[in-house]
N, C-alpha and C. Protein backbone atom coordinates (compact mmCIF):
# COMPACT_ATOMS: atom_id res chain seq x y z
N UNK A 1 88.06 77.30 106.37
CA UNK A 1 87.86 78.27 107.43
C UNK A 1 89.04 79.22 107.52
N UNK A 2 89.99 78.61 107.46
CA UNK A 2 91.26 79.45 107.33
C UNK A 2 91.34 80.59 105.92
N UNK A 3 90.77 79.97 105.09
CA UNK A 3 91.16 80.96 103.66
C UNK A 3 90.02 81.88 104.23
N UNK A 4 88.93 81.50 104.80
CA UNK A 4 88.17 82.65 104.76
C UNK A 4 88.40 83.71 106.09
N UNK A 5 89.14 83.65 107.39
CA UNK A 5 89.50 84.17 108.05
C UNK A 5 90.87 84.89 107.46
N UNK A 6 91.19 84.38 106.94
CA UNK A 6 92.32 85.19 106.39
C UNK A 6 92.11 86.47 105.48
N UNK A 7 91.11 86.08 104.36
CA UNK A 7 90.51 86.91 103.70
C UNK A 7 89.83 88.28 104.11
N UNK A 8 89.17 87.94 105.48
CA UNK A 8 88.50 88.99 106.14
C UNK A 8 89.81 89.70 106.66
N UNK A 9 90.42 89.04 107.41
CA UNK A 9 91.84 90.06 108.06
C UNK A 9 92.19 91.03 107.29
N UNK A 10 92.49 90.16 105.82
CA UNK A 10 93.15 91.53 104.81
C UNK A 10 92.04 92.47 104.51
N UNK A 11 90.84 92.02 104.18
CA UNK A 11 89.85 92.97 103.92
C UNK A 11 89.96 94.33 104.76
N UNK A 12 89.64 93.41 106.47
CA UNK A 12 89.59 94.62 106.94
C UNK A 12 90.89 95.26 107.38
N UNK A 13 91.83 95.09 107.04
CA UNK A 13 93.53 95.70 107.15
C UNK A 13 93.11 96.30 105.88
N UNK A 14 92.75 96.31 104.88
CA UNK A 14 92.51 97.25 103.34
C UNK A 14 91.85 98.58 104.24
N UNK A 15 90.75 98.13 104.37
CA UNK A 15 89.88 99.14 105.19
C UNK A 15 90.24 100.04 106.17
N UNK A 16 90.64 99.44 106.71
CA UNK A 16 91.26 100.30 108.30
C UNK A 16 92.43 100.97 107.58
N UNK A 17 92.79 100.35 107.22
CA UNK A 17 94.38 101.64 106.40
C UNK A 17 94.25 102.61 105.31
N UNK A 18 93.00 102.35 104.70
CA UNK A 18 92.28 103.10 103.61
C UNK A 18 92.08 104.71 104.08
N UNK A 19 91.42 104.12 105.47
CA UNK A 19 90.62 104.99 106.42
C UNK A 19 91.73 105.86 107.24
N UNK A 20 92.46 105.06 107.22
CA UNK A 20 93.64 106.08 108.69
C UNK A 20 94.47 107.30 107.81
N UNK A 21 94.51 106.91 106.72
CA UNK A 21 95.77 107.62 105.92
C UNK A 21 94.63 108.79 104.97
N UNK A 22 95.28 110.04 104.60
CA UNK A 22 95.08 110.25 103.31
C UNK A 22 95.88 110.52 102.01
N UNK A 23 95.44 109.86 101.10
CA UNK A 23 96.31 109.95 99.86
C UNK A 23 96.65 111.20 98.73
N UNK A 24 97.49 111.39 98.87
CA UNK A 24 97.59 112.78 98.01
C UNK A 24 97.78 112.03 96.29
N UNK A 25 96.84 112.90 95.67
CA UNK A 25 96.82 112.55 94.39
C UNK A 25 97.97 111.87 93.44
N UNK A 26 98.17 110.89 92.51
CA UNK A 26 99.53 110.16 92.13
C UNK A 26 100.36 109.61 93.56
N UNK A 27 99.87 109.87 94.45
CA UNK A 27 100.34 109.18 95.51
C UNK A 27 100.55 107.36 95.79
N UNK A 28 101.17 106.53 95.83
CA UNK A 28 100.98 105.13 95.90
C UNK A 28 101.90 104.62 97.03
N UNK A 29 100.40 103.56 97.66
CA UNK A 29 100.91 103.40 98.87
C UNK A 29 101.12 102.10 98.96
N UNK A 30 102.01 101.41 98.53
CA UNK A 30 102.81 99.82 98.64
C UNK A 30 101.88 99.09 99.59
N UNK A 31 101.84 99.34 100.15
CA UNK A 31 100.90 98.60 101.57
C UNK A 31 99.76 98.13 100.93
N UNK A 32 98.96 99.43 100.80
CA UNK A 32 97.60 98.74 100.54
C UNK A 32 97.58 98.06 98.76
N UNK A 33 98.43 98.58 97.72
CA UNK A 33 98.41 97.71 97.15
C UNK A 33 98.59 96.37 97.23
N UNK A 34 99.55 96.03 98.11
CA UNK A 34 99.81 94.97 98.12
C UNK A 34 98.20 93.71 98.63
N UNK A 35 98.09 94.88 99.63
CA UNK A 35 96.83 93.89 100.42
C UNK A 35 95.67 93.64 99.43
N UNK A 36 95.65 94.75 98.51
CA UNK A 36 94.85 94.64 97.40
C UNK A 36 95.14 93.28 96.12
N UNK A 37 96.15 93.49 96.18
CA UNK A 37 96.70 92.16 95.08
C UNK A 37 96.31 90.70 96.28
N UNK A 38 96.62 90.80 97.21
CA UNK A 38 96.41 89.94 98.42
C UNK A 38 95.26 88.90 98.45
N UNK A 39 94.32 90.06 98.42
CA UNK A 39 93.08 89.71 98.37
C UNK A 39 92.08 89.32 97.35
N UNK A 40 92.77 90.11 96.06
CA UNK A 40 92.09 89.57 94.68
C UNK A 40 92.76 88.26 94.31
N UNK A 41 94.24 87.88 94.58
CA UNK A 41 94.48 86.91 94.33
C UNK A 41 93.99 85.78 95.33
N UNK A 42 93.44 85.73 96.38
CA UNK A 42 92.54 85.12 97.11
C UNK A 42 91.39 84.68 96.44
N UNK A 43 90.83 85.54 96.03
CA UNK A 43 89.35 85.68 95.22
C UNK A 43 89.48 84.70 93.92
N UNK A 44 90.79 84.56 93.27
CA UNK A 44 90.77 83.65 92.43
C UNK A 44 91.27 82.64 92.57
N UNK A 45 91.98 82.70 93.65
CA UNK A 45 92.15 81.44 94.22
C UNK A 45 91.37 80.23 94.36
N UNK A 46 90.29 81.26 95.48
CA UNK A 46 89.30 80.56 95.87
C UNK A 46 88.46 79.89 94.77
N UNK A 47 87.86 80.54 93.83
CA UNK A 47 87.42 80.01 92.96
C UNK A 47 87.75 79.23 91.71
N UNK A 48 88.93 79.16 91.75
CA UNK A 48 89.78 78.01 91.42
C UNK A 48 89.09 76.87 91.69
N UNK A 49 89.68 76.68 93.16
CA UNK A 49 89.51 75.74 93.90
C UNK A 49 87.73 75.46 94.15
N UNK A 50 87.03 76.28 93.85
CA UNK A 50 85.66 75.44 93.38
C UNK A 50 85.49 75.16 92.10
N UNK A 51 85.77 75.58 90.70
CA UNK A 51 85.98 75.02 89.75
C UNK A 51 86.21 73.10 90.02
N UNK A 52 87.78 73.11 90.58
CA UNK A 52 87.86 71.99 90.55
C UNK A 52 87.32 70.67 91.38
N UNK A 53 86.54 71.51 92.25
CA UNK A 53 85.57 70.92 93.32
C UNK A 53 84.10 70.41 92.68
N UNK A 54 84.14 71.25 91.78
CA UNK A 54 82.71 70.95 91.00
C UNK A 54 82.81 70.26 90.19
N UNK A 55 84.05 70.05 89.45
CA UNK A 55 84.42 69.17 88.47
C UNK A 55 84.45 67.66 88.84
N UNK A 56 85.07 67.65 90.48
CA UNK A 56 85.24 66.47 90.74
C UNK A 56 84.12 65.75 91.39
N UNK A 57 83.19 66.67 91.92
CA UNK A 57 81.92 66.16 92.22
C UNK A 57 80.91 65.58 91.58
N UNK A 58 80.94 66.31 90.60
CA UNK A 58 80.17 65.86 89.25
C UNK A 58 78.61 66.51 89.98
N UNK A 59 78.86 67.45 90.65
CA UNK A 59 77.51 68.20 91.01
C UNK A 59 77.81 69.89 90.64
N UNK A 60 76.22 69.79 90.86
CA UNK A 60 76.19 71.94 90.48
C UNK A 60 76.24 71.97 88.99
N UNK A 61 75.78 73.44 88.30
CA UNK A 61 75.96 73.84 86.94
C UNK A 61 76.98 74.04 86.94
N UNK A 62 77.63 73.31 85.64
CA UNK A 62 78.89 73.32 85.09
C UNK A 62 79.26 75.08 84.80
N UNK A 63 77.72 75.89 84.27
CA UNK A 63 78.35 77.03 84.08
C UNK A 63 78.56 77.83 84.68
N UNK A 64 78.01 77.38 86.16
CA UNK A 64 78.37 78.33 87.60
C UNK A 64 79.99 78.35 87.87
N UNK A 65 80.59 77.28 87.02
CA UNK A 65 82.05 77.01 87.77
C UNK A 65 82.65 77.41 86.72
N UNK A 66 82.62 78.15 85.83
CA UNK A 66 83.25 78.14 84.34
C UNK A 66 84.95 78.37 84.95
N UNK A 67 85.96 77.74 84.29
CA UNK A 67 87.41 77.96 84.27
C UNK A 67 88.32 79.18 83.91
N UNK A 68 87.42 79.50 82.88
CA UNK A 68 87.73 80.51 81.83
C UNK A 68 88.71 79.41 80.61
N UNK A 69 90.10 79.96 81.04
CA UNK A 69 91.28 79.85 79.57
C UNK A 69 91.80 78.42 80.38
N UNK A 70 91.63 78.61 81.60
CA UNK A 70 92.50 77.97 82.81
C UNK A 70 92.07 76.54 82.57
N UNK A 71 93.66 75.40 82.20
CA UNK A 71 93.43 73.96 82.48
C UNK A 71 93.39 73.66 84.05
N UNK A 72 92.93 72.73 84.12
CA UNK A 72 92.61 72.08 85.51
C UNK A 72 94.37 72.04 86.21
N UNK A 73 95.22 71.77 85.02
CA UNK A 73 96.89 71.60 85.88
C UNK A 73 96.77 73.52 86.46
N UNK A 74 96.32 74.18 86.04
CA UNK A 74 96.60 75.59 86.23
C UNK A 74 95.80 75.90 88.00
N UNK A 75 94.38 75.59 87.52
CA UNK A 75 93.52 75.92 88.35
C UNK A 75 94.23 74.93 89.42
N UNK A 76 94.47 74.10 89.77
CA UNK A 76 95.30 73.31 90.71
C UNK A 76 96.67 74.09 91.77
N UNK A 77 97.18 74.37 90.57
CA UNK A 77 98.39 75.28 90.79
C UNK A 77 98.01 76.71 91.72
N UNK A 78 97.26 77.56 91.31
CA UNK A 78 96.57 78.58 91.88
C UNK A 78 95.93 78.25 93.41
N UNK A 79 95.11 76.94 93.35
CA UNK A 79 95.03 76.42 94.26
C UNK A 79 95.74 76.10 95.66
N UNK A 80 96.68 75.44 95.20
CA UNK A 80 97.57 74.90 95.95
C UNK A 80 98.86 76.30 96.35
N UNK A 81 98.59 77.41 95.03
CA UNK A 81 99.62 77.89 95.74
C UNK A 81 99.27 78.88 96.90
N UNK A 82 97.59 78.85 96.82
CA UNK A 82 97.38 79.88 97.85
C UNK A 82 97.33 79.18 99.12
N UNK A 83 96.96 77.92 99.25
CA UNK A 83 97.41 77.23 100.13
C UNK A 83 98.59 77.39 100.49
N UNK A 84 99.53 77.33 100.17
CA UNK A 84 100.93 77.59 100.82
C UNK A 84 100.92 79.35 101.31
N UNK A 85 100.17 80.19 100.71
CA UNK A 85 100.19 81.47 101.53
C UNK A 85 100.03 81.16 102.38
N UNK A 86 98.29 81.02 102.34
CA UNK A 86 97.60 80.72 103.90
C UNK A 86 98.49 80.32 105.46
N UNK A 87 99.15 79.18 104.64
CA UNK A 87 100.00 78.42 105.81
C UNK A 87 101.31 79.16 105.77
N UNK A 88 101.86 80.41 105.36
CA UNK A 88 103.01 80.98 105.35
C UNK A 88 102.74 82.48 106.62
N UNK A 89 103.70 82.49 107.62
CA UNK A 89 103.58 83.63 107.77
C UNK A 89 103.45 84.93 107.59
N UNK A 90 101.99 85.56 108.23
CA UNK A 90 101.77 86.56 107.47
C UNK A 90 102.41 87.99 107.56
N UNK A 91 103.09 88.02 108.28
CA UNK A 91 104.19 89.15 108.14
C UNK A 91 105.06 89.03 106.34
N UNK A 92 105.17 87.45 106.38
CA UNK A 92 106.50 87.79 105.29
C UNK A 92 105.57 87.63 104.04
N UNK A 93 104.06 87.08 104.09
CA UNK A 93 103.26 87.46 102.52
C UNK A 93 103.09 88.94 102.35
């Protein structure tokens, strides 16, 4: 519940700041990149962490969960480290 409330926050902090500002061409705005990296690394996070959920269940198509290149020590890692975002204050992520 938390990864996914969190997820929406940044979404809509992408959005709302997308919207308030305008960008002048070659222009780059640290902010929303960041929220952008934020949030995609969320996205693989998350699905990390069903990879290895599916693995350990021994339910669902195996090829719905594909890993890619990623060993399970990896997908773990990704896992766990977005967990420690989540639970990190979000001023200083």
């Amino acid at each position: 519940m938390r990864r996914v409330t969190l997820l929406a926050v940044l979404t809509i902090a992408a959005v709302t700041n997308g919207s308030a500002q305008t960008n002048k061409p070659g222009r780059v705005d640290n902010g929303k990149t960041r929220i952008a990296q934020l949030v995609e690394a969320n996205v693989i996070a998350v699905h990390a962490f069903q990879v290895l959920l599916a693995k350990s269940s021994g339910k669902g198509d195996k090829s719905c969960f594909s890993p890619g290149s990623l060993s399970d020590a990896e997908l773990g890692a990704l896992s766990d480290h977005q967990s420690n975002l989540l639970k990190a204050d979000v001023k200083v992520v």
